[in-house]
N, C-alpha and C. Protein backbone atom coordinates (compact mmCIF):
# COMPACT_ATOMS: atom_id res chain seq x y z
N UNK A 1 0.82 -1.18 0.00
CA UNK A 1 0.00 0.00 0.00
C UNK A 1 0.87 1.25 0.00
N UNK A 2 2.10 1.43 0.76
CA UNK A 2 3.04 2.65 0.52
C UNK A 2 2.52 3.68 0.33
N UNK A 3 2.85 3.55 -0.99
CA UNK A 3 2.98 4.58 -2.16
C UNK A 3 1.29 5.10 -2.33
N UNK A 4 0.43 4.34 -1.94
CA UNK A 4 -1.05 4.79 -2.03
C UNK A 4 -1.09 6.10 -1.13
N UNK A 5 -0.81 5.70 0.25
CA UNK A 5 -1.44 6.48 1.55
C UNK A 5 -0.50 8.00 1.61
N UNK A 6 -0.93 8.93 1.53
CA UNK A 6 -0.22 10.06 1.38
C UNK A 6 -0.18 10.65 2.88
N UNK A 7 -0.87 9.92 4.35
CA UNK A 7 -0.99 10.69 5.60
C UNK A 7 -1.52 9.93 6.42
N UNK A 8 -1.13 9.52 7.55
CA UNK A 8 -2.21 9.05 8.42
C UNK A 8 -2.41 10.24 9.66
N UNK A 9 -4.19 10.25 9.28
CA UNK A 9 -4.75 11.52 9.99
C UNK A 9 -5.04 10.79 11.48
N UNK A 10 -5.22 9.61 11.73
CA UNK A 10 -5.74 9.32 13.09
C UNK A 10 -5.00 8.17 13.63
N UNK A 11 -4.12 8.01 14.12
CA UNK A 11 -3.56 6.60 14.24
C UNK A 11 -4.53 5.82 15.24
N UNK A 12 -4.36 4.61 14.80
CA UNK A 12 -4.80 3.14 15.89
C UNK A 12 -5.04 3.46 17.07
N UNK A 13 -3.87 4.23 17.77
CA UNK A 13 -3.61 4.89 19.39
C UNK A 13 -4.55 5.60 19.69
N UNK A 14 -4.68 6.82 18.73
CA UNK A 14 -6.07 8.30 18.80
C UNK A 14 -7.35 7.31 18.42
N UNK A 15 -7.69 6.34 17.84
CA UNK A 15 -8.93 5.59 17.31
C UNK A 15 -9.72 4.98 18.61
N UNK A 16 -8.71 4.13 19.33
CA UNK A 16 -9.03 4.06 20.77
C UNK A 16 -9.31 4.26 21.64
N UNK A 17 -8.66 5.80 21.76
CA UNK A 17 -8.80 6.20 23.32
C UNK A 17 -10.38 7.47 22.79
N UNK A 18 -11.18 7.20 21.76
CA UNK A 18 -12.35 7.89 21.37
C UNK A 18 -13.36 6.72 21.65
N UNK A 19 -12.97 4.91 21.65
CA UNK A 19 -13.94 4.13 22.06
C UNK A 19 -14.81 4.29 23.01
N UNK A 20 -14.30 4.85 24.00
CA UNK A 20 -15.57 4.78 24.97
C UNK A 20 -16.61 5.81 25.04
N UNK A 21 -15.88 6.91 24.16
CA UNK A 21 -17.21 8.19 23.72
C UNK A 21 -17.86 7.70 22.51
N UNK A 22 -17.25 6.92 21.88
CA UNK A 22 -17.94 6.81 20.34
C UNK A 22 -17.36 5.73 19.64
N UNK A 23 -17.70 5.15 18.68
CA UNK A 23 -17.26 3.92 18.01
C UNK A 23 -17.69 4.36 16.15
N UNK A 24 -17.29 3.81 12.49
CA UNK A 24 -17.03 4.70 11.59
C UNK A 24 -17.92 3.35 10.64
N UNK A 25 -19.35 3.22 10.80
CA UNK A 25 -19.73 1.98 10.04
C UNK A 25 -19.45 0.94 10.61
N UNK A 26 -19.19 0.20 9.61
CA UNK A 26 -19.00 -1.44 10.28
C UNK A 26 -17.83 -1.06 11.38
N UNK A 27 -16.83 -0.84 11.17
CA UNK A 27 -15.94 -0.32 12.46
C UNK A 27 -16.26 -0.10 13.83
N UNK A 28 -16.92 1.40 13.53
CA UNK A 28 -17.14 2.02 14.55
C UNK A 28 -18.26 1.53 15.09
N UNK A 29 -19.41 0.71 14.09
CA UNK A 29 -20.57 -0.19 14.93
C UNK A 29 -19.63 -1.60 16.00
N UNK A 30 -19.13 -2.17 15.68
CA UNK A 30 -18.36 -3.04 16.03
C UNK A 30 -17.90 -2.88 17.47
N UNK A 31 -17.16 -1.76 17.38
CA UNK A 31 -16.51 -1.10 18.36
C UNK A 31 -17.37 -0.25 19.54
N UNK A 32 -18.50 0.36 18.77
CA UNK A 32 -19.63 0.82 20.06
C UNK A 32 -20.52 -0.39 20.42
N UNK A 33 -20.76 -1.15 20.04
CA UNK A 33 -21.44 -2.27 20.71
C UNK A 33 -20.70 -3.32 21.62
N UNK A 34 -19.36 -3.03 21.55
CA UNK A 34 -18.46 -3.84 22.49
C UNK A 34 -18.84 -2.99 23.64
N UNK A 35 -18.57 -1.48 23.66
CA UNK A 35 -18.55 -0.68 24.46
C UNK A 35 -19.76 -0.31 25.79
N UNK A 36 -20.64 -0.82 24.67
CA UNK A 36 -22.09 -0.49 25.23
C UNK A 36 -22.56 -1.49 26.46
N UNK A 37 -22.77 -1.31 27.29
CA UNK A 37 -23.68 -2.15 28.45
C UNK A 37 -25.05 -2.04 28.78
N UNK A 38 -25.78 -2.21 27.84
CA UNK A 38 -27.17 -2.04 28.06
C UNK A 38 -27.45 -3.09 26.55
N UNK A 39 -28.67 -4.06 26.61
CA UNK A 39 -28.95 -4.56 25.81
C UNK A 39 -29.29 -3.76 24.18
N UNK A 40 -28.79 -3.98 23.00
CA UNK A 40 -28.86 -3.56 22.08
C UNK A 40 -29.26 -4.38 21.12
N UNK A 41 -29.97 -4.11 20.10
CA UNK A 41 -30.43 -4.49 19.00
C UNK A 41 -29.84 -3.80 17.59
N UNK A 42 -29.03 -4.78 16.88
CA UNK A 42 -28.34 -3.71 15.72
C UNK A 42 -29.24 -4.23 14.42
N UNK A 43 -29.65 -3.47 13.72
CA UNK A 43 -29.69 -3.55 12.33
C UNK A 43 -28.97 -3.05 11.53
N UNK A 44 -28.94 -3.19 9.83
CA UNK A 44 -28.18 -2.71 8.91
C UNK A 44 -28.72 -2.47 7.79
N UNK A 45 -28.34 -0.87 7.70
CA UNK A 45 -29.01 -0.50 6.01
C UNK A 45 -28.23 0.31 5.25
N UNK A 46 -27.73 -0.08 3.83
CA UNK A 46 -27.01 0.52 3.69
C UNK A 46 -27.74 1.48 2.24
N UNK A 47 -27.58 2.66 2.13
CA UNK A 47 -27.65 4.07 1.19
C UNK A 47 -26.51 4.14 0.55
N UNK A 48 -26.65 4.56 -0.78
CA UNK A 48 -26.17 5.14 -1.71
C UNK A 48 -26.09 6.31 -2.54
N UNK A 49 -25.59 7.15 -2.66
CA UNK A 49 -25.88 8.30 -3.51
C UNK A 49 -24.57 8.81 -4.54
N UNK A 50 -23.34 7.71 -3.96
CA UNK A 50 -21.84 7.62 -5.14
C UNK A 50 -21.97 6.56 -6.57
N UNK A 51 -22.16 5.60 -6.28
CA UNK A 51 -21.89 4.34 -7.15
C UNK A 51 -20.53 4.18 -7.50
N UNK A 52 -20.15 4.36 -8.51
CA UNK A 52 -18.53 4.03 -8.02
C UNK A 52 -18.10 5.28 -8.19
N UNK A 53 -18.56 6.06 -8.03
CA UNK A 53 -17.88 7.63 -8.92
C UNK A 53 -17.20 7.97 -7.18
N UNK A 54 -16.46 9.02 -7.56
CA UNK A 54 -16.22 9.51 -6.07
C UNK A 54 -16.85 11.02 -5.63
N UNK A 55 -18.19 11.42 -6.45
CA UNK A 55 -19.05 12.50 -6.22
C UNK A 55 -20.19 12.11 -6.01
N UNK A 56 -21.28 12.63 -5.30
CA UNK A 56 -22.73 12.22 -5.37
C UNK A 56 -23.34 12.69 -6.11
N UNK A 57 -24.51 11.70 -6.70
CA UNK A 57 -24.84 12.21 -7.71
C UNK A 57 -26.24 12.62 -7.44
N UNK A 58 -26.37 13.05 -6.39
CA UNK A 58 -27.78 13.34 -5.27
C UNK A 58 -28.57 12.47 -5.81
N UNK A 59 -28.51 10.95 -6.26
CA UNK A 59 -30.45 10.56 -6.15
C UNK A 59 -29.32 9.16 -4.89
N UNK A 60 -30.35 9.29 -4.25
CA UNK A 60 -30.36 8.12 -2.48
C UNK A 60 -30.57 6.85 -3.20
N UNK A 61 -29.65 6.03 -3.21
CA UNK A 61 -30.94 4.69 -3.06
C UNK A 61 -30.25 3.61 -1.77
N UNK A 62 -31.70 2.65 -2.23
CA UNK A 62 -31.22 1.71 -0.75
C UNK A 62 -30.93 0.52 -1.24
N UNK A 63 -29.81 0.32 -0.76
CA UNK A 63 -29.47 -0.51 -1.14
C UNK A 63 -29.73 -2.19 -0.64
N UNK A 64 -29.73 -1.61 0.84
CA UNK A 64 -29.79 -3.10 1.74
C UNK A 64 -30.87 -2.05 3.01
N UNK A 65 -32.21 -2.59 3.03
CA UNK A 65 -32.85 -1.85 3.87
C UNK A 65 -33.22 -2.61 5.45
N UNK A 66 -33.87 -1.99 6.42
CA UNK A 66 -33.63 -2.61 7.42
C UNK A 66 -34.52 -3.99 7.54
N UNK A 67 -34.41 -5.16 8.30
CA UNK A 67 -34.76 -6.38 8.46
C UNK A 67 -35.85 -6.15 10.03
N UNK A 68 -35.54 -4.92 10.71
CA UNK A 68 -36.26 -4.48 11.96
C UNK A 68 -37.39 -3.34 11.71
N UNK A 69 -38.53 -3.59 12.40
CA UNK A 69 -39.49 -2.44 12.36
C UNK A 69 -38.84 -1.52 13.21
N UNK A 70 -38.80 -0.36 12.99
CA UNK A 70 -38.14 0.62 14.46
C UNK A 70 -39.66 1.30 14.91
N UNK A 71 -40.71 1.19 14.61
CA UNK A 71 -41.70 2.01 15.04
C UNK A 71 -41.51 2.06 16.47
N UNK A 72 -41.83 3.33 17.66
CA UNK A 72 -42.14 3.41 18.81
C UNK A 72 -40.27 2.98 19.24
N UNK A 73 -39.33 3.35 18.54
CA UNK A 73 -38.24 2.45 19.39
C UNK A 73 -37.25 3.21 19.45
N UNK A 74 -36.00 3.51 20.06
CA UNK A 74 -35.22 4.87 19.94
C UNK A 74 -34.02 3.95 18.80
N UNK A 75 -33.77 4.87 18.52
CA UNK A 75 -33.21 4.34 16.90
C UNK A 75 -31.15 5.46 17.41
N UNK A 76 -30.73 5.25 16.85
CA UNK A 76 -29.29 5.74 16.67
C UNK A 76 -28.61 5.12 15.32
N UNK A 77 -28.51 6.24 14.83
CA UNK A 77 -27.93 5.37 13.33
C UNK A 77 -26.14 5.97 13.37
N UNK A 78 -25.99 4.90 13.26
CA UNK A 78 -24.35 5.55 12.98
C UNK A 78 -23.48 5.65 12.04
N UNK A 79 -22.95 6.36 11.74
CA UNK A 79 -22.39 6.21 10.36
C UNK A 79 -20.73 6.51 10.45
N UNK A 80 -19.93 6.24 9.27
CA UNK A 80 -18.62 6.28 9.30
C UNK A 80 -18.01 7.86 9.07
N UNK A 81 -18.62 8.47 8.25
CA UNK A 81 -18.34 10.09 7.75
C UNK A 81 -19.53 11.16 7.32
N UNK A 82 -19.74 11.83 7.71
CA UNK A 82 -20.52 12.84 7.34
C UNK A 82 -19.98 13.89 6.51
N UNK A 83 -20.73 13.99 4.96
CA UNK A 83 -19.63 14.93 4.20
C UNK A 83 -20.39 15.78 3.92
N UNK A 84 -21.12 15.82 2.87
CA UNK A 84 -22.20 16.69 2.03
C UNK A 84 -23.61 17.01 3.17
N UNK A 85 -23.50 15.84 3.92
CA UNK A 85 -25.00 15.84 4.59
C UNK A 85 -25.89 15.23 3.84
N UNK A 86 -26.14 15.33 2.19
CA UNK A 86 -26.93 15.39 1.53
C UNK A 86 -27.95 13.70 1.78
N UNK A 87 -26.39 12.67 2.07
CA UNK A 87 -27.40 11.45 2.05
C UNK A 87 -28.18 11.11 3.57
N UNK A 88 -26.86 11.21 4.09
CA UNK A 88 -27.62 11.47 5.92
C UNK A 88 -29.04 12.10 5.83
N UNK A 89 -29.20 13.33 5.24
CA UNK A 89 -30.09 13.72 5.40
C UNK A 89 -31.12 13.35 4.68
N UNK A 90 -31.24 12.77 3.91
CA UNK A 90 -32.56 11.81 3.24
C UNK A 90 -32.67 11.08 4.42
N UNK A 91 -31.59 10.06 4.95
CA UNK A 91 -31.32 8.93 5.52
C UNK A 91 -32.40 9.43 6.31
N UNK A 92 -32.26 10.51 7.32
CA UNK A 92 -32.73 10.72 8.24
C UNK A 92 -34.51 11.10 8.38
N UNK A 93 -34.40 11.64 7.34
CA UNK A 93 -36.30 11.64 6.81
C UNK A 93 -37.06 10.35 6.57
N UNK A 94 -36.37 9.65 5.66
CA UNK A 94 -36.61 8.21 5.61
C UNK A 94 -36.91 7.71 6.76
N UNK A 95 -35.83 7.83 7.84
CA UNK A 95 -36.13 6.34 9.27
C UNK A 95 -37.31 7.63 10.50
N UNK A 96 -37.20 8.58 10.08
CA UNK A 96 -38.07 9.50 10.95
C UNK A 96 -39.37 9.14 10.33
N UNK A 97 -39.40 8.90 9.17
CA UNK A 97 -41.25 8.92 8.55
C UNK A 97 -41.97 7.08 9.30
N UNK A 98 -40.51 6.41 9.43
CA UNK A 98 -41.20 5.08 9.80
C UNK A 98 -41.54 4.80 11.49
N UNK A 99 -41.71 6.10 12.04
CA UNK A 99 -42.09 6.56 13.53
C UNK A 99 -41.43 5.84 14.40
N UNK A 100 -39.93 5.85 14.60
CA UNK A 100 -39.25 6.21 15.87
C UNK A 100 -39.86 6.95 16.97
N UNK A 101 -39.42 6.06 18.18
CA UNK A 101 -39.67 7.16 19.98
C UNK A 101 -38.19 8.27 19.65
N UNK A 102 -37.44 7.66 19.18
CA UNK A 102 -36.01 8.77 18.79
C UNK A 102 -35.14 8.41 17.84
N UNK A 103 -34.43 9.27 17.82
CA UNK A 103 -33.36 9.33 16.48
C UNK A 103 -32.71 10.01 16.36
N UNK A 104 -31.16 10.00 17.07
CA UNK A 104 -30.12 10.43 16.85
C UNK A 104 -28.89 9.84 16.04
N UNK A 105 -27.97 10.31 16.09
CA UNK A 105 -27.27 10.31 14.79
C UNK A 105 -25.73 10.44 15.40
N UNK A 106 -24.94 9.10 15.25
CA UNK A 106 -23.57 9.20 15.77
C UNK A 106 -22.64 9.13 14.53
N UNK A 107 -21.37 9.90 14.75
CA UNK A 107 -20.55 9.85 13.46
C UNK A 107 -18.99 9.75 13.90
N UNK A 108 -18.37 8.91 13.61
CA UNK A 108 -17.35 8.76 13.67
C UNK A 108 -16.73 9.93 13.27
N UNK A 109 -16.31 10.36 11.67
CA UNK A 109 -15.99 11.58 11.11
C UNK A 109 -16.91 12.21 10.84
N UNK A 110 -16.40 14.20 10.61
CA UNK A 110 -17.54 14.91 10.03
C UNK A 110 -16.75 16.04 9.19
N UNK A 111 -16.92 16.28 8.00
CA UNK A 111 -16.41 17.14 7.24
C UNK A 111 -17.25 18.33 7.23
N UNK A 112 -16.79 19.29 8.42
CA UNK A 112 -17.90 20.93 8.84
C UNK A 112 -17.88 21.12 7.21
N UNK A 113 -16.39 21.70 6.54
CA UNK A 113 -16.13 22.33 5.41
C UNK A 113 -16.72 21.73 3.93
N UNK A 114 -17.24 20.73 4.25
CA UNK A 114 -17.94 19.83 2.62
C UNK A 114 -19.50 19.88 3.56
N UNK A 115 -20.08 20.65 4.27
CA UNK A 115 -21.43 20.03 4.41
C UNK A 115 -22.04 21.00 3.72
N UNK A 116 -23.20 20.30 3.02
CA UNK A 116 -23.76 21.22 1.80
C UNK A 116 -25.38 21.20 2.78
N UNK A 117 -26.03 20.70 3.56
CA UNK A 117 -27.14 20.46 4.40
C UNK A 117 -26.77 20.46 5.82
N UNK A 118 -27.16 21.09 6.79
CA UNK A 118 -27.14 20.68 7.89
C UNK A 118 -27.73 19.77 8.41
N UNK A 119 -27.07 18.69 9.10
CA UNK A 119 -27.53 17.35 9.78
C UNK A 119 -27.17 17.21 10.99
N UNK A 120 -28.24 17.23 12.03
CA UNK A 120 -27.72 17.09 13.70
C UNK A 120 -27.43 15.87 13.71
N UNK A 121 -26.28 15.91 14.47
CA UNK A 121 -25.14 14.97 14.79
C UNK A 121 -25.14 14.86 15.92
N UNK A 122 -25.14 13.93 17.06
CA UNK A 122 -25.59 14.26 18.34
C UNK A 122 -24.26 13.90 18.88
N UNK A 123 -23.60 12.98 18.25
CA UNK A 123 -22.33 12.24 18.81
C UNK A 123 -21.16 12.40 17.63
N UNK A 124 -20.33 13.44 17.46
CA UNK A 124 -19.07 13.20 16.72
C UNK A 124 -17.77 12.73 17.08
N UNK A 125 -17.09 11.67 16.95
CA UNK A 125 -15.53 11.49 16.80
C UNK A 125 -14.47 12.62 16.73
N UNK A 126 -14.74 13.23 15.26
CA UNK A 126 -13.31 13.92 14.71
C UNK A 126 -13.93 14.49 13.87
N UNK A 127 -14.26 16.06 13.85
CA UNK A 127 -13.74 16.58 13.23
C UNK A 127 -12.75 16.66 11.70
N UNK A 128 -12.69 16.53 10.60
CA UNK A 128 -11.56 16.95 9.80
C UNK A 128 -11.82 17.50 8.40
N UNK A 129 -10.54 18.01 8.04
CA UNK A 129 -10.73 18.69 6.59
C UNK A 129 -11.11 18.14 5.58
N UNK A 130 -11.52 18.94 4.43
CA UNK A 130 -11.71 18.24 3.27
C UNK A 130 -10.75 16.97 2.69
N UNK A 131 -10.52 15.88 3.35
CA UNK A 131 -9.47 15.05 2.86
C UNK A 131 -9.95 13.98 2.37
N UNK A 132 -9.65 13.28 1.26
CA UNK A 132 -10.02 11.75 0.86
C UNK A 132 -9.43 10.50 1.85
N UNK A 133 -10.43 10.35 2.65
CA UNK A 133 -10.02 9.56 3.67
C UNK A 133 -10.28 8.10 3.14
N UNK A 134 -9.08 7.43 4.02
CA UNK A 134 -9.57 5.84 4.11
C UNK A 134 -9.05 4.94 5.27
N UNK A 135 -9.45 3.67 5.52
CA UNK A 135 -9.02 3.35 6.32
C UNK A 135 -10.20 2.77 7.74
N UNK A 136 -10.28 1.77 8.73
CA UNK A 136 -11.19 2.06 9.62
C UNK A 136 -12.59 1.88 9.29
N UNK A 137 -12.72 0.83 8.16
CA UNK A 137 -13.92 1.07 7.27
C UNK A 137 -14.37 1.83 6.23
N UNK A 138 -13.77 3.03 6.16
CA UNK A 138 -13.61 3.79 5.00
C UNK A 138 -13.08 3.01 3.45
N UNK A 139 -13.59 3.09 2.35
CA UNK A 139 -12.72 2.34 1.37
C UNK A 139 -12.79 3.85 0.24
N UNK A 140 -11.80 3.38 -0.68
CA UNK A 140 -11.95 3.49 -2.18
C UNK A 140 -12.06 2.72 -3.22
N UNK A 141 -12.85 2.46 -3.63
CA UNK A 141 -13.14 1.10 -4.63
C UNK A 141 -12.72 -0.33 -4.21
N UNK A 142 -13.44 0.01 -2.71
CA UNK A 142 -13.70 -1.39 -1.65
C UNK A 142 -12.40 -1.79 -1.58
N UNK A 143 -11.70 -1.06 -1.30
CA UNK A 143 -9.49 -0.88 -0.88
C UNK A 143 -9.75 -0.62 0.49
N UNK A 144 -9.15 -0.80 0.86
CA UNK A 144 -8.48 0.17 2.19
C UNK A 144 -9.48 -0.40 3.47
N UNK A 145 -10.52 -0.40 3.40
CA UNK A 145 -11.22 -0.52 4.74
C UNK A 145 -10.06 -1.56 5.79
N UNK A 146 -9.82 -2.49 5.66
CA UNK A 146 -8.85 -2.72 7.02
C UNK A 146 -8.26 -2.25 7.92
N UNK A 147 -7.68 -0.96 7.06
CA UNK A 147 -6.57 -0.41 7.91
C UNK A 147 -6.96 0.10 9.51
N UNK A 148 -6.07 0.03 10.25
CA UNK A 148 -6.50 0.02 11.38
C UNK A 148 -6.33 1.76 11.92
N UNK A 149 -5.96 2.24 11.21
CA UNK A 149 -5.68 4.02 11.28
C UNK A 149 -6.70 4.53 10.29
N UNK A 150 -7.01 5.57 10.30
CA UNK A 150 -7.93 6.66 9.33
C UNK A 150 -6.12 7.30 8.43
N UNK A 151 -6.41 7.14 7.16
CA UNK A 151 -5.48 8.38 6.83
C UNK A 151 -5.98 9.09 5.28
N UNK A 152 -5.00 9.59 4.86
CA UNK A 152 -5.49 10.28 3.48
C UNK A 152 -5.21 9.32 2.04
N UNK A 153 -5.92 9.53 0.97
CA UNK A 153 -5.46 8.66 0.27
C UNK A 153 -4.46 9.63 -1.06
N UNK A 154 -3.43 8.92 -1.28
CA UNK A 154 -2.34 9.66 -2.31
C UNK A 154 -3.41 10.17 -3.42
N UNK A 155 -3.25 11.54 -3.65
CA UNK A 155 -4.10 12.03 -5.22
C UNK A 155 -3.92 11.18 -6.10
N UNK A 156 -2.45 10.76 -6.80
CA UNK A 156 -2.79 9.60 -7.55
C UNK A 156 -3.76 8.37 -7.96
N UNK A 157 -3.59 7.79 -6.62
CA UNK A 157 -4.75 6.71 -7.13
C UNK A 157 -6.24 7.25 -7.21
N UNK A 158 -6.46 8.33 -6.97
CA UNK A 158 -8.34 8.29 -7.48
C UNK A 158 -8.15 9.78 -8.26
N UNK A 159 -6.85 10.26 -8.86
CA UNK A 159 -7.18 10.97 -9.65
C UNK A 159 -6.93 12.48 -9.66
N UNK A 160 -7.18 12.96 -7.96
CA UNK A 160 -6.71 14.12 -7.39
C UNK A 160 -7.49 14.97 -7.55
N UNK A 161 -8.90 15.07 -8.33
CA UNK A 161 -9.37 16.15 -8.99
C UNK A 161 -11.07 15.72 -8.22
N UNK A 162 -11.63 14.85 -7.77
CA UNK A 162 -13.08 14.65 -7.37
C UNK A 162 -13.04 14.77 -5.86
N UNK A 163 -13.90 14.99 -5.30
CA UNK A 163 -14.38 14.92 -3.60
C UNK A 163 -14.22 13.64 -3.39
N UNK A 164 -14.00 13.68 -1.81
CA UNK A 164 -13.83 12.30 -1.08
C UNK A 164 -15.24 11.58 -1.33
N UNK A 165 -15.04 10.58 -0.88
CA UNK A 165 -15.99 9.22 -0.66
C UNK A 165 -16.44 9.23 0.35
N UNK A 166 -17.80 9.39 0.69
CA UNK A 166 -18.80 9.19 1.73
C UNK A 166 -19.54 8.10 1.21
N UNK A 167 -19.41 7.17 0.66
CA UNK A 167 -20.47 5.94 0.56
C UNK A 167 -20.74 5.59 1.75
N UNK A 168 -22.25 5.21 2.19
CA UNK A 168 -22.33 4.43 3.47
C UNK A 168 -22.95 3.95 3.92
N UNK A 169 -22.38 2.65 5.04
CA UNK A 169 -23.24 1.80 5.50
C UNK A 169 -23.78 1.93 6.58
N UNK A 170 -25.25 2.68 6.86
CA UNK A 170 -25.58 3.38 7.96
C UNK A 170 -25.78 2.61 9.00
N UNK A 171 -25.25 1.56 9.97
CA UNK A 171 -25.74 0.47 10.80
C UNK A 171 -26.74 1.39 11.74
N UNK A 172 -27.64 0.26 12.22
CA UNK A 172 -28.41 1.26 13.13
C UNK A 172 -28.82 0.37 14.43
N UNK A 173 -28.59 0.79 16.03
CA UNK A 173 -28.81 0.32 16.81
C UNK A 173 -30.17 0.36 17.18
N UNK A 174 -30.89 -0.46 17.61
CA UNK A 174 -32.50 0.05 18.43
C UNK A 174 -32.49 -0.60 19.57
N UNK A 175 -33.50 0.41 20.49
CA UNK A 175 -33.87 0.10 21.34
C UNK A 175 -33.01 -0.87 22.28
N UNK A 176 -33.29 -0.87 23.90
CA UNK A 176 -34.13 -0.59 24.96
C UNK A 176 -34.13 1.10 24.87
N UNK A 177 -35.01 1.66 25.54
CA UNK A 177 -35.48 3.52 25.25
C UNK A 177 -34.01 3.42 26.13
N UNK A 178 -33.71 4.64 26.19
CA UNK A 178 -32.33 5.16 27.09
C UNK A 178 -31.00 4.99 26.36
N UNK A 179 -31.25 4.23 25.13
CA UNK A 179 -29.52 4.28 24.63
C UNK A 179 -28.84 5.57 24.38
N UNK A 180 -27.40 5.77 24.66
CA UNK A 180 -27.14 7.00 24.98
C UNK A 180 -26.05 6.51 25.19
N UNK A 181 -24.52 7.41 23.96
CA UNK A 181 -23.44 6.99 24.03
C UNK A 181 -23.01 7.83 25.38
């Protein structure tokens, strides 16, 4: 990989010591449900609005929708990066119309400087710049997610010239009422 990774923005060490406030997708679901001591229920749905491009092309779709009713149930969806807002924020109309008791919204990363919508975020990680991240669950053309650090990816391999990759797999915890990172 070398020659790919142009930075690592978060090492393994900094990824950790954020576990017990917060856990980036499959990752960071992984990692907050270890964390958690109160019975949890996870589902998984995953949205689209990239396809393979590395821009959105604003239409949402679903790709893998949930297997759980959430009606009446407190819902927390978590996701790996928040960039544009644009899909979160469908995301979030979508699981609000299917009548949740609640619905907040945890994020591993959040890009303030790429949000084109505002989306309440109740629980953020990190903060960071416009960077093409990977790593931690993050991929580029389903690359990289292993890595056990967040870092940047070299302009070379995707080109240097398009916005990062927010594809994502929104896991979502429900219920008992009271969940609360």
């Amino acid at each position: 990989m070398g020659a790919d990774l142009a930075e690592v923005l978060i090492t393994p060490e900094r990824l950790q010591s954020r576990i017990a406030e917060l856990k980036g997708a499959v990752m960071v679901m992984a990692d907050l449900a270890r964390a958690m001591r109160l019975p949890v229920q996870m589902d998984w749905m995953a949205v689209s609005s990239y396809g393979s491009g590395t821009k959105s092309s604003g239409v949402v779709r679903i790709l893998k929708d949930l297997d759980c009713d959430i009606t009446d149930r407190h819902v927390l969806v978590v996701e790996d990066i928040v960039d544009s807002g644009l899909t979160l924020s469908w995301l979030v109309r979508n699981l609000q119309s299917r009548g949740p008791a609640s619905l907040q919204v945890c994020a591993l990363l959040r890009k303030p400087s790429a949000a084109r919508v505002d989306v309440e975020v109740a629980y953020t990680g990190f903060d960071i710049g416009d960077a093409f991240v990977i790593g931690y669950g993050l991929d580029y053309a389903e690359r990289y997610r292993n890595l056990p650090f967040i870092g940047t990816l070299a302009p070379h391999v995707y080109g240097g010239h398009d916005g990062p990759v927010a594809e994502g797999t929104a896991p979502v915890a429900g219920d008992p009422p009271g969940n609360t990172l």
